[in-house]
Protein backbone atom coordinates (compact mmCIF):
# COMPACT_ATOMS: atom_id res chain seq x y z
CA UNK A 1 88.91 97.34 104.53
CA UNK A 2 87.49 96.44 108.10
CA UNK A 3 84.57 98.81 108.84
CA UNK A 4 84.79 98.47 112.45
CA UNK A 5 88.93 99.83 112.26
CA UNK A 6 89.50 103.19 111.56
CA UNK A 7 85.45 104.03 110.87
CA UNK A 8 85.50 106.76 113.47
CA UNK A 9 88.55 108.03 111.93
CA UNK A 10 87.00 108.53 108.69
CA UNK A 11 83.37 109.83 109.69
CA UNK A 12 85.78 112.89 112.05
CA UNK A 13 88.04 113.12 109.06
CA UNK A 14 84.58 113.32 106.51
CA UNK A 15 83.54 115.77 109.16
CA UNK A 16 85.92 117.64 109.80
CA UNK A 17 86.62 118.47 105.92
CA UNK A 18 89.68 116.46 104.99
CA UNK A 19 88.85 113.93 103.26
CA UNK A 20 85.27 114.09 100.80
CA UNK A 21 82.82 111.11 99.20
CA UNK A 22 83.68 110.92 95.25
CA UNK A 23 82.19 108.12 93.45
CA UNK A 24 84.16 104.60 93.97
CA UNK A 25 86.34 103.69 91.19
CA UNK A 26 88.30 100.95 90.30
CA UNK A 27 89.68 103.00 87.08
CA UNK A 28 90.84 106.04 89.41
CA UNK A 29 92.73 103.17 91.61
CA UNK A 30 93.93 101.36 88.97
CA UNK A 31 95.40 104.35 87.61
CA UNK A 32 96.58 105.92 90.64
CA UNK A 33 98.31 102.52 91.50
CA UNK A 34 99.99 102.72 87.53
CA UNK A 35 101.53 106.06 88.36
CA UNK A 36 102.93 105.21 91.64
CA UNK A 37 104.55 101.77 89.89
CA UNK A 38 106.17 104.15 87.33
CA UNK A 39 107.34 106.57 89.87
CA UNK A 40 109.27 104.04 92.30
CA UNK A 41 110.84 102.24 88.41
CA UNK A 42 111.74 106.14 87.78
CA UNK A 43 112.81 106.74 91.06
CA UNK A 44 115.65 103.75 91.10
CA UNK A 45 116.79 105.11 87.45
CA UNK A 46 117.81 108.77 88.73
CA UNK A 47 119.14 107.82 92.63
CA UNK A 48 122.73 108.19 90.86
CA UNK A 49 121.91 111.71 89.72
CA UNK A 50 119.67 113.03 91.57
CA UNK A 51 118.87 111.71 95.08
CA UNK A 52 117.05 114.18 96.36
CA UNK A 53 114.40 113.40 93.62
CA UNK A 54 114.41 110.06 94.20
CA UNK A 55 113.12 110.28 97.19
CA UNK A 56 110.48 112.80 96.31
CA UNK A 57 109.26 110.55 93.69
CA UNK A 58 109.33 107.64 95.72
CA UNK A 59 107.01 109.83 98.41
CA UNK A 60 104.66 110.35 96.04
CA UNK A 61 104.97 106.84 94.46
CA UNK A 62 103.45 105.98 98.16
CA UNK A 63 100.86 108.45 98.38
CA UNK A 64 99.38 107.48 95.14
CA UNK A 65 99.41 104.27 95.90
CA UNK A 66 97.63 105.01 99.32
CA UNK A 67 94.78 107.20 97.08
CA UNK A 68 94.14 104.49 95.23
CA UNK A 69 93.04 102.47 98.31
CA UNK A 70 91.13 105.37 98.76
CA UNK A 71 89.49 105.63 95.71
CA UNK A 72 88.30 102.77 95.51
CA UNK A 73 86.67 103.10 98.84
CA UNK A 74 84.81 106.21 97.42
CA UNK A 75 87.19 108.87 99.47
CA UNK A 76 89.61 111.09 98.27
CA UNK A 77 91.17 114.16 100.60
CA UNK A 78 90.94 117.54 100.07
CA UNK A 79 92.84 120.52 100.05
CA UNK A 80 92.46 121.00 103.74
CA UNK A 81 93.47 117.47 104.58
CA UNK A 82 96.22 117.28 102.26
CA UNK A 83 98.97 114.65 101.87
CA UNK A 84 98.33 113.99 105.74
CA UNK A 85 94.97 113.01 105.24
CA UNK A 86 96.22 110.68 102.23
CA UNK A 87 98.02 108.53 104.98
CA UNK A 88 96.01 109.34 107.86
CA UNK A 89 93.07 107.33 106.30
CA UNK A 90 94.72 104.20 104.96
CA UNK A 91 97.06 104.12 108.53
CA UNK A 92 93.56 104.23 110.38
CA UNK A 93 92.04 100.85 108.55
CA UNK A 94 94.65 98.96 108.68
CA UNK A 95 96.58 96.91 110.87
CA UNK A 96 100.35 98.02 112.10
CA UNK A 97 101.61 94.50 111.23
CA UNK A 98 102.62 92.14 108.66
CA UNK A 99 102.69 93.72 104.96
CA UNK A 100 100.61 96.68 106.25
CA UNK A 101 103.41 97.76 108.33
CA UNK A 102 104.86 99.86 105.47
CA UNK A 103 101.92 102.19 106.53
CA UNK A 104 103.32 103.08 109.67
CA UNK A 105 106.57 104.32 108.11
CA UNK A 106 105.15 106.88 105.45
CA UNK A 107 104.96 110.01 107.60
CA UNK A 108 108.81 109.45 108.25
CA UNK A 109 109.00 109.73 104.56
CA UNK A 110 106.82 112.61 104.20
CA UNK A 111 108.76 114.50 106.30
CA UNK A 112 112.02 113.93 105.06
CA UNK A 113 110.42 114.87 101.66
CA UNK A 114 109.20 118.18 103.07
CA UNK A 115 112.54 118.44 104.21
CA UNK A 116 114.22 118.46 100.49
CA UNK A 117 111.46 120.42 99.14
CA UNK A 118 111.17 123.18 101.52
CA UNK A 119 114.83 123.14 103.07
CA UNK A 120 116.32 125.36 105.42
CA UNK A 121 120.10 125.99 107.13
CA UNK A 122 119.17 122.56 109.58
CA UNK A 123 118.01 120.01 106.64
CA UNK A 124 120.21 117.75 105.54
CA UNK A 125 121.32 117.14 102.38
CA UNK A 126 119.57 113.19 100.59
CA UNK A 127 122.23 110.63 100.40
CA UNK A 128 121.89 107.54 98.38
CA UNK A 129 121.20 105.78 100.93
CA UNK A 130 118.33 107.66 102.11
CA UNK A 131 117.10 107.30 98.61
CA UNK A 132 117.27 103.45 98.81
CA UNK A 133 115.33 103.51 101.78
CA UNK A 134 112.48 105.60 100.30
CA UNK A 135 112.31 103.42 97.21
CA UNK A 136 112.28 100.37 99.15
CA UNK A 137 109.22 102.00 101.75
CA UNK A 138 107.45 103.15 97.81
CA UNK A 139 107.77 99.77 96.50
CA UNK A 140 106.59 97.90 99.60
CA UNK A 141 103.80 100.25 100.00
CA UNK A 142 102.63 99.50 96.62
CA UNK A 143 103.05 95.85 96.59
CA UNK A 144 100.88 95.93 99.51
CA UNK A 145 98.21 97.97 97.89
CA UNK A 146 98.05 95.61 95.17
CA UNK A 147 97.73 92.81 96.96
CA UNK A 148 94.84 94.16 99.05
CA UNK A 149 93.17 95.27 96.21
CA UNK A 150 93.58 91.69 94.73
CA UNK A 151 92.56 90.29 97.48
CA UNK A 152 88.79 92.16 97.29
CA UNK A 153 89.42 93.65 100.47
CA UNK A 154 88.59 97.24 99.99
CA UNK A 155 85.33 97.99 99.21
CA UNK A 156 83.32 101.36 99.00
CA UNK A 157 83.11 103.17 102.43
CA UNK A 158 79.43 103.39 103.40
């Protein structure tokens, strides 16, 4: 990714203990990127019946696919930076715009994941639709990781 975008970002992020250095790897991305395909192909085969875990796995089918960016930048987040942290870094690096875009809606869908995992008397119940929108955000998220990733843009953050 760009050094000059988001590099503060990541040195406060480094710094403040959210996201740590682990050895770059193209086999940690490639796998991370492999589970998030299955997860948005597993995700569309259970909206009928279950929704609400359709769009969990479809969150998660985006955060992989965000860690694998990640990993093969060297960087993975920690405990204390979390999920957040996850989209934080990629949102930071890259541009609001074109098929990067997708970035800018993930927190939405992090949310309304937290929402069906830790629900109280005010969350709403997942329709289908709002499971077709998550699984549409998972599998434009991952196209665009893999097409940044084939185009040899991400490289180890140094």
């Amino acid at each position: 990714m760009t050094r000059a975008r988001g590099r503060a970002d990541i040195e406060r992020m480094l710094s403040d203990g959210k996201l740590e250095r682990v050895p770059h790897s193209l086999d940690v991305s490639r796998r991370l990127l492999a589970d998030a395909t299955a997860h948005v192909r597993l995700a569309g085969t259970g909206i009928d019946e279950d929704p609400s875990g359709a769009l969990q796995l479809s969150y998660d089918a985006a955060r992989k696919a965000c860690a694998a960016l990640l990993a093969v930048q060297g960087l993975r987040a920690t405990v204390r930076g979390g999920h957040v942290a996850v989209i934080d870094a990629v949102r930071a690096q890259l541009p609001d715009r074109g098929d990067t875009a997708v970035f800018g809606r993930l927190h939405r869908l992090r949310r309304r994941r937290n929402a069906t995992e830790y629900p109280d008397l005010d969350s709403p119940g997942i329709t289908h639709d709002d499971a077709r929108r998550a699984i549409d955000t998972a599998r434009a998220t991952v196209n665009a990781v893999e097409r940044l990733l084939a185009g040899g843009r991400i490289d180890a953050f140094r």
